[in-house]
PDB file of N, CA and C in Angstrom:
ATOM      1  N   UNK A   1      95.445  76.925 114.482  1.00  0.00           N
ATOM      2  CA  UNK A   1      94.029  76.774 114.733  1.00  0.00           C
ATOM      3  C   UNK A   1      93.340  76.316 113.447  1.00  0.00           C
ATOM      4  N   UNK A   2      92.643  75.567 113.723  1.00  0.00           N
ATOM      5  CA  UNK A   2      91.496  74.922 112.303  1.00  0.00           C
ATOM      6  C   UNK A   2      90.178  75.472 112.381  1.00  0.00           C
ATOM      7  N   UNK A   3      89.721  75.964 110.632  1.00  0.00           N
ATOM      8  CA  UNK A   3      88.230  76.334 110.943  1.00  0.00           C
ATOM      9  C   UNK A   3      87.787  75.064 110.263  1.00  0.00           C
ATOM     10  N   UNK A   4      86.231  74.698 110.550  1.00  0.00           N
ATOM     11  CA  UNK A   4      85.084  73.734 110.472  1.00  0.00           C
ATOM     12  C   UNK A   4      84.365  74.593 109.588  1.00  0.00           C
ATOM     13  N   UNK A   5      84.134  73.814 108.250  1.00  0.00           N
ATOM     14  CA  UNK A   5      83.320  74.065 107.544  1.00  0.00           C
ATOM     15  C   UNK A   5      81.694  72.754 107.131  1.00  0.00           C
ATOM     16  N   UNK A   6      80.676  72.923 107.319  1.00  0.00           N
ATOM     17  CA  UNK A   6      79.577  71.969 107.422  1.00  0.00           C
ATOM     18  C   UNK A   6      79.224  72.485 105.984  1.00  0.00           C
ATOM     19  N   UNK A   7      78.405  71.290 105.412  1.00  0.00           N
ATOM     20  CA  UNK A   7      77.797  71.449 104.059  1.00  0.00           C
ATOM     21  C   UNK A   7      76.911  70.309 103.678  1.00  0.00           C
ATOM     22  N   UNK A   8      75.417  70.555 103.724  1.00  0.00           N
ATOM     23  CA  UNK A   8      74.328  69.653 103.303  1.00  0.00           C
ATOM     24  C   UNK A   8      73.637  69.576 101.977  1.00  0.00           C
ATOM     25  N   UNK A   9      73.873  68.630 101.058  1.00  0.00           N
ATOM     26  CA  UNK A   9      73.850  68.567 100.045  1.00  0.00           C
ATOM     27  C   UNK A   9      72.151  67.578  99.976  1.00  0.00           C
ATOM     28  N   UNK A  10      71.220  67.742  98.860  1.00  0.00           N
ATOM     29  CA  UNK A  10      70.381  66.920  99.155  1.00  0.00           C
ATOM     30  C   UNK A  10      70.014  66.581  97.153  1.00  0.00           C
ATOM     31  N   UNK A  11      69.490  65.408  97.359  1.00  0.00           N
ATOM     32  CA  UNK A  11      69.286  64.798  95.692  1.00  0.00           C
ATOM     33  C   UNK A  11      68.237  63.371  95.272  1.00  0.00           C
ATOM     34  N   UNK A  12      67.420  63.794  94.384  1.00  0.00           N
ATOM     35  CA  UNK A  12      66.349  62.526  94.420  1.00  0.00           C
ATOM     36  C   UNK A  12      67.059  61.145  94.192  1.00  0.00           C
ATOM     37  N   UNK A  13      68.025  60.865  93.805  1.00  0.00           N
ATOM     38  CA  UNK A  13      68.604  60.027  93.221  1.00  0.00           C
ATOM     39  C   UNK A  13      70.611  59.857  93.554  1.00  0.00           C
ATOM     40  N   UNK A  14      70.817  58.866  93.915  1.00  0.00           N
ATOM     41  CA  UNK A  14      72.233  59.094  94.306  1.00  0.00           C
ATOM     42  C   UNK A  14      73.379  59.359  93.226  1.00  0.00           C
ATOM     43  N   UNK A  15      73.010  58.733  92.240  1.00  0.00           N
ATOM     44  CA  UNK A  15      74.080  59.368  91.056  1.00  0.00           C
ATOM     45  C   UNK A  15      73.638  60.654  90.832  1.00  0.00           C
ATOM     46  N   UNK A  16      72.624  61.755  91.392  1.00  0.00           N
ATOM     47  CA  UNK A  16      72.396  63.081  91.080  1.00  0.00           C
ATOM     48  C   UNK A  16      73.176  63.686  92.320  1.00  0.00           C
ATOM     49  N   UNK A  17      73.625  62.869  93.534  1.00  0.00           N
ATOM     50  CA  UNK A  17      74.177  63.318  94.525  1.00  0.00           C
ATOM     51  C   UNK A  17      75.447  63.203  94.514  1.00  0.00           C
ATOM     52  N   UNK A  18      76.045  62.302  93.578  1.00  0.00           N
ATOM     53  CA  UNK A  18      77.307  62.304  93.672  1.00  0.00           C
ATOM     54  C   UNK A  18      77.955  63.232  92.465  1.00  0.00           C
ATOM     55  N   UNK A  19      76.916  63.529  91.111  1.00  0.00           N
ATOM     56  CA  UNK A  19      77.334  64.750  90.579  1.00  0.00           C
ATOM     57  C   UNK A  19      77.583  66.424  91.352  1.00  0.00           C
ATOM     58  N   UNK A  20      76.314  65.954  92.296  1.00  0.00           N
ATOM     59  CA  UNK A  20      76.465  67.309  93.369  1.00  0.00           C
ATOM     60  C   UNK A  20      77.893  67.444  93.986  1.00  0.00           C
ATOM     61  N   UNK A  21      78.256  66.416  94.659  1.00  0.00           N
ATOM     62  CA  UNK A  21      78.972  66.377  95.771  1.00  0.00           C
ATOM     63  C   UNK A  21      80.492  67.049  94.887  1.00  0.00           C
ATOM     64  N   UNK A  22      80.392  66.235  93.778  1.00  0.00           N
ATOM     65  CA  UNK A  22      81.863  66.691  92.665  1.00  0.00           C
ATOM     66  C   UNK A  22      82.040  68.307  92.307  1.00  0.00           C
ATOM     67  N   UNK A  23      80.831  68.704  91.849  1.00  0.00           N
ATOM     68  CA  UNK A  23      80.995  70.036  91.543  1.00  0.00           C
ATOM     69  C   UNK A  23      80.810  71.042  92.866  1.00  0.00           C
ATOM     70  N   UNK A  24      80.361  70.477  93.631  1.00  0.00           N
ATOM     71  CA  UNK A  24      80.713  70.733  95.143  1.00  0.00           C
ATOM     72  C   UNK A  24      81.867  71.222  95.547  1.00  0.00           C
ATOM     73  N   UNK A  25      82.420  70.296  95.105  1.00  0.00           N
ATOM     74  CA  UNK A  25      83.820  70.119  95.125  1.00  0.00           C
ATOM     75  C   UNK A  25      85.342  70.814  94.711  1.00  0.00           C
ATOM     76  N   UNK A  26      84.965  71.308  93.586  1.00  0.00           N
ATOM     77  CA  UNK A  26      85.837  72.035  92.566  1.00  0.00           C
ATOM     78  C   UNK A  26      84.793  73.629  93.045  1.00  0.00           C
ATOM     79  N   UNK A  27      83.872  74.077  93.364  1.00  0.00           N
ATOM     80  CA  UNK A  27      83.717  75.434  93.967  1.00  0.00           C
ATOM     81  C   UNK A  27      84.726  76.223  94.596  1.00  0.00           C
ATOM     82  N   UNK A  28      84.596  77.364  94.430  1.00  0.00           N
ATOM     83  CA  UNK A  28      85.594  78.638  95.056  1.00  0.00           C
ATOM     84  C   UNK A  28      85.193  78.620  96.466  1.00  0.00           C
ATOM     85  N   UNK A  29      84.070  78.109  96.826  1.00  0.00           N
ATOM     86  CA  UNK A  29      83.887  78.272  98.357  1.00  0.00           C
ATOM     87  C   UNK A  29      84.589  77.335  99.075  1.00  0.00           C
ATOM     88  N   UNK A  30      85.117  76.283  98.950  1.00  0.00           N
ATOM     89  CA  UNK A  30      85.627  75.559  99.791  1.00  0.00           C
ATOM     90  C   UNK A  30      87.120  75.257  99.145  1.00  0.00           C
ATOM     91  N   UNK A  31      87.714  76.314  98.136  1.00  0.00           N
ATOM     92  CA  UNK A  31      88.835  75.560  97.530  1.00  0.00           C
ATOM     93  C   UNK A  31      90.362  75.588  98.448  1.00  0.00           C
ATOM     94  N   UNK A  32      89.901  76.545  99.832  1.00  0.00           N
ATOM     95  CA  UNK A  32      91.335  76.379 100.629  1.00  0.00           C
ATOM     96  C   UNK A  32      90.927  75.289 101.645  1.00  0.00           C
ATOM     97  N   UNK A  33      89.809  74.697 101.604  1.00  0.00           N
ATOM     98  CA  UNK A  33      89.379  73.379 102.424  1.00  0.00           C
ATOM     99  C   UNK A  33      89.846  72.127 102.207  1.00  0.00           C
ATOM    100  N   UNK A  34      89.880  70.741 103.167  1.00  0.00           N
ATOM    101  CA  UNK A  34      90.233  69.998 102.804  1.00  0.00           C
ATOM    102  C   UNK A  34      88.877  69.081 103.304  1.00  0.00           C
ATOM    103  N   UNK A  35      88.232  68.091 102.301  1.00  0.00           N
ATOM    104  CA  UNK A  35      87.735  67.253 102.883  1.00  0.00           C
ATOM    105  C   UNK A  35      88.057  66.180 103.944  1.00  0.00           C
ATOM    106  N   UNK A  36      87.152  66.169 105.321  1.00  0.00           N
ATOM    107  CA  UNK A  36      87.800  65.626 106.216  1.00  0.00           C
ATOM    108  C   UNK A  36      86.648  64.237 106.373  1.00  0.00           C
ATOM    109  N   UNK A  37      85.666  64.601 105.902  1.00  0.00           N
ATOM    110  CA  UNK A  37      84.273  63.177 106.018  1.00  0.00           C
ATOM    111  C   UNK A  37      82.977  63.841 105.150  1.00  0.00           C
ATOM    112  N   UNK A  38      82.553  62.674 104.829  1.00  0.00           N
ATOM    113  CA  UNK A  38      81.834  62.676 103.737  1.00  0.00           C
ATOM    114  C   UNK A  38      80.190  61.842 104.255  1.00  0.00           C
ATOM    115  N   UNK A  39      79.146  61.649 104.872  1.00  0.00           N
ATOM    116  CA  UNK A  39      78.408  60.842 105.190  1.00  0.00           C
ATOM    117  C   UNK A  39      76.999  61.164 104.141  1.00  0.00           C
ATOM    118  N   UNK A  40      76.543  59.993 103.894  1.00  0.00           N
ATOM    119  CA  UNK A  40      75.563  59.884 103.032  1.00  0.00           C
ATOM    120  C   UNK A  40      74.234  58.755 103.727  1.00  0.00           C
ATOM    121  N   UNK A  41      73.306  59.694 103.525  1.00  0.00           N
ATOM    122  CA  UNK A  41      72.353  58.892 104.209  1.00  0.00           C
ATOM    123  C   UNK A  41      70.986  59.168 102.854  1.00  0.00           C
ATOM    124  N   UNK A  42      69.964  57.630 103.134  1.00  0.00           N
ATOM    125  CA  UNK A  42      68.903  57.631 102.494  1.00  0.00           C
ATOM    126  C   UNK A  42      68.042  57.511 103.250  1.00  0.00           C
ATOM    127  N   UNK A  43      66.715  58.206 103.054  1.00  0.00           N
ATOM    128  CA  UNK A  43      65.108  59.270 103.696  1.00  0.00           C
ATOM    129  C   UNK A  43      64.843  58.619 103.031  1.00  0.00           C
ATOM    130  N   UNK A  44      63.616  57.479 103.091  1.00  0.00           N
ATOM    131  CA  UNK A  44      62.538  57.523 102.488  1.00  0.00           C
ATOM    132  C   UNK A  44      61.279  57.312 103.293  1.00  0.00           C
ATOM    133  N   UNK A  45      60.643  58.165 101.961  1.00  0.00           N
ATOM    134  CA  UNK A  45      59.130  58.468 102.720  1.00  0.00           C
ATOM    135  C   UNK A  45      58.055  57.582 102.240  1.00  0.00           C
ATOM    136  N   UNK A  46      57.527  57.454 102.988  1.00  0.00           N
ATOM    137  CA  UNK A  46      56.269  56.313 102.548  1.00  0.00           C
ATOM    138  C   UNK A  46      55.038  56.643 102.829  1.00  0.00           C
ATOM    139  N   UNK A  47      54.139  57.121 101.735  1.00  0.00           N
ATOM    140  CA  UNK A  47      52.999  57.529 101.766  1.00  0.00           C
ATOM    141  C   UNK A  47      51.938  56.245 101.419  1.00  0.00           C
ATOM    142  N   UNK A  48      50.434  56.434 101.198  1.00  0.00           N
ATOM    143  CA  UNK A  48      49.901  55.253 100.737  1.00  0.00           C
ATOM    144  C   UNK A  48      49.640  54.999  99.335  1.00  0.00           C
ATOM    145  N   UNK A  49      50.292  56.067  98.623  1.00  0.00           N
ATOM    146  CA  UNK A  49      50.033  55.766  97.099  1.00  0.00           C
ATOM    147  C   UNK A  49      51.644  55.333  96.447  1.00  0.00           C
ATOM    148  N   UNK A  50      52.351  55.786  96.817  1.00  0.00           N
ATOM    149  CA  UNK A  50      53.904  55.828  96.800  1.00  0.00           C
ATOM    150  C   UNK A  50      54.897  55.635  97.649  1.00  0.00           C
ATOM    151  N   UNK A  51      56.280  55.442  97.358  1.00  0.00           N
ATOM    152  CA  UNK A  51      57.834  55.561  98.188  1.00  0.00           C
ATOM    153  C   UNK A  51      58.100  56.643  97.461  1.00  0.00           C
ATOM    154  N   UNK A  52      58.751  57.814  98.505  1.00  0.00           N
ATOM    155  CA  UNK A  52      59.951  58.843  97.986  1.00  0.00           C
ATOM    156  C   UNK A  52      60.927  58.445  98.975  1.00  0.00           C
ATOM    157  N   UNK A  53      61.871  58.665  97.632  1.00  0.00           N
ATOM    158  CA  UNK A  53      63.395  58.802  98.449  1.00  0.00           C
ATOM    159  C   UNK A  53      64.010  60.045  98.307  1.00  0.00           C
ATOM    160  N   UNK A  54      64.982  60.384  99.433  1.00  0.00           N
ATOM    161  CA  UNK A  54      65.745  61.652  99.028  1.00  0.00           C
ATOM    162  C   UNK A  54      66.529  61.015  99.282  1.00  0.00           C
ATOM    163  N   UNK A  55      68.475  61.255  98.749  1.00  0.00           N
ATOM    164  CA  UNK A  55      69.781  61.340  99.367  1.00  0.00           C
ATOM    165  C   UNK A  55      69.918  62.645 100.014  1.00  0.00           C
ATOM    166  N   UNK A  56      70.221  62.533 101.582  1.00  0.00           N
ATOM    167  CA  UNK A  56      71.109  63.605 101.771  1.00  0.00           C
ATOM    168  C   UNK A  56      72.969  63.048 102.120  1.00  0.00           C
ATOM    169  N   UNK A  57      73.687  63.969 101.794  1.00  0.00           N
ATOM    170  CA  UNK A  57      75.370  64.250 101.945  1.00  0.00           C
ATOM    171  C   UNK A  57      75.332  64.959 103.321  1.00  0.00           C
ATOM    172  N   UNK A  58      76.407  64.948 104.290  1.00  0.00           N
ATOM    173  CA  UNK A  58      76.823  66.305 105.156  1.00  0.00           C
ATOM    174  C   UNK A  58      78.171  65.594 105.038  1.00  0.00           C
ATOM    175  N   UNK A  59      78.884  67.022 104.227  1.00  0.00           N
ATOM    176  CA  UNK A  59      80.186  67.276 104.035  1.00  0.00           C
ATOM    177  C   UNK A  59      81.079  68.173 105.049  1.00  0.00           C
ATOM    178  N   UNK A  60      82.237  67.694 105.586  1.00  0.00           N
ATOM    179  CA  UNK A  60      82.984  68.331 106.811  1.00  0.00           C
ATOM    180  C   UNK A  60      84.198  68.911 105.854  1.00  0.00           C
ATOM    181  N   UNK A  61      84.563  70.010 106.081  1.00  0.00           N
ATOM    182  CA  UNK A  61      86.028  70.221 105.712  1.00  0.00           C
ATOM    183  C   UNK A  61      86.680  70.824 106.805  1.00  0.00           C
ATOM    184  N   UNK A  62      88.046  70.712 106.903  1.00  0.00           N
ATOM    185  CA  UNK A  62      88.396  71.382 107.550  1.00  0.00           C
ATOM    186  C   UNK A  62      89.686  72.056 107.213  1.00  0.00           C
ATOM    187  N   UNK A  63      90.251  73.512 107.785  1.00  0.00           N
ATOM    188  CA  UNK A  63      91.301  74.198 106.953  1.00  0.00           C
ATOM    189  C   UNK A  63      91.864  74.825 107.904  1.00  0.00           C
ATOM    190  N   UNK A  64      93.613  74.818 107.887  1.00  0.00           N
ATOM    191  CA  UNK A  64      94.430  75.150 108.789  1.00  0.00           C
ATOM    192  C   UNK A  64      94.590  76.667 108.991  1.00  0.00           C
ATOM    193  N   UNK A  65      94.539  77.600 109.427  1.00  0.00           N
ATOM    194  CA  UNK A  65      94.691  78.858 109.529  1.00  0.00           C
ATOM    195  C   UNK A  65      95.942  79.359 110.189  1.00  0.00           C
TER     196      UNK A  65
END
């Protein structure tokens, strides 16, 4: 049987998301996990004085039991 592990990572900037995603990575919480998909999407918001962007990540692992 396999458990499903979900994980939403969020970052103003994508090289701040892909430092996330790394040390993400090497954590004790997911270290009997295996990454199974990785999706990265960009939010931006558009107000009338400015653009914000966010990156969000949703990270899947999954681990054999």
């Amino acid at each position: 049987m396999n458990k499903i592990k979900l994980s939403t990572l969020r970052a103003a900037s994508l090289k701040e998301l892909e430092s996330s995603i790394n040390a993400f990575l090497e954590d004790d919480e997911v270290a009997g996990y295996q990454l199974l998909n990785a999706t990265v999407r960009e939010v931006e918001e558009r107000t009338y004085s400015s653009n914000e962007e966010e990156f969000n990540a949703i990270l899947t692992f999954i681990k054999n039991t």
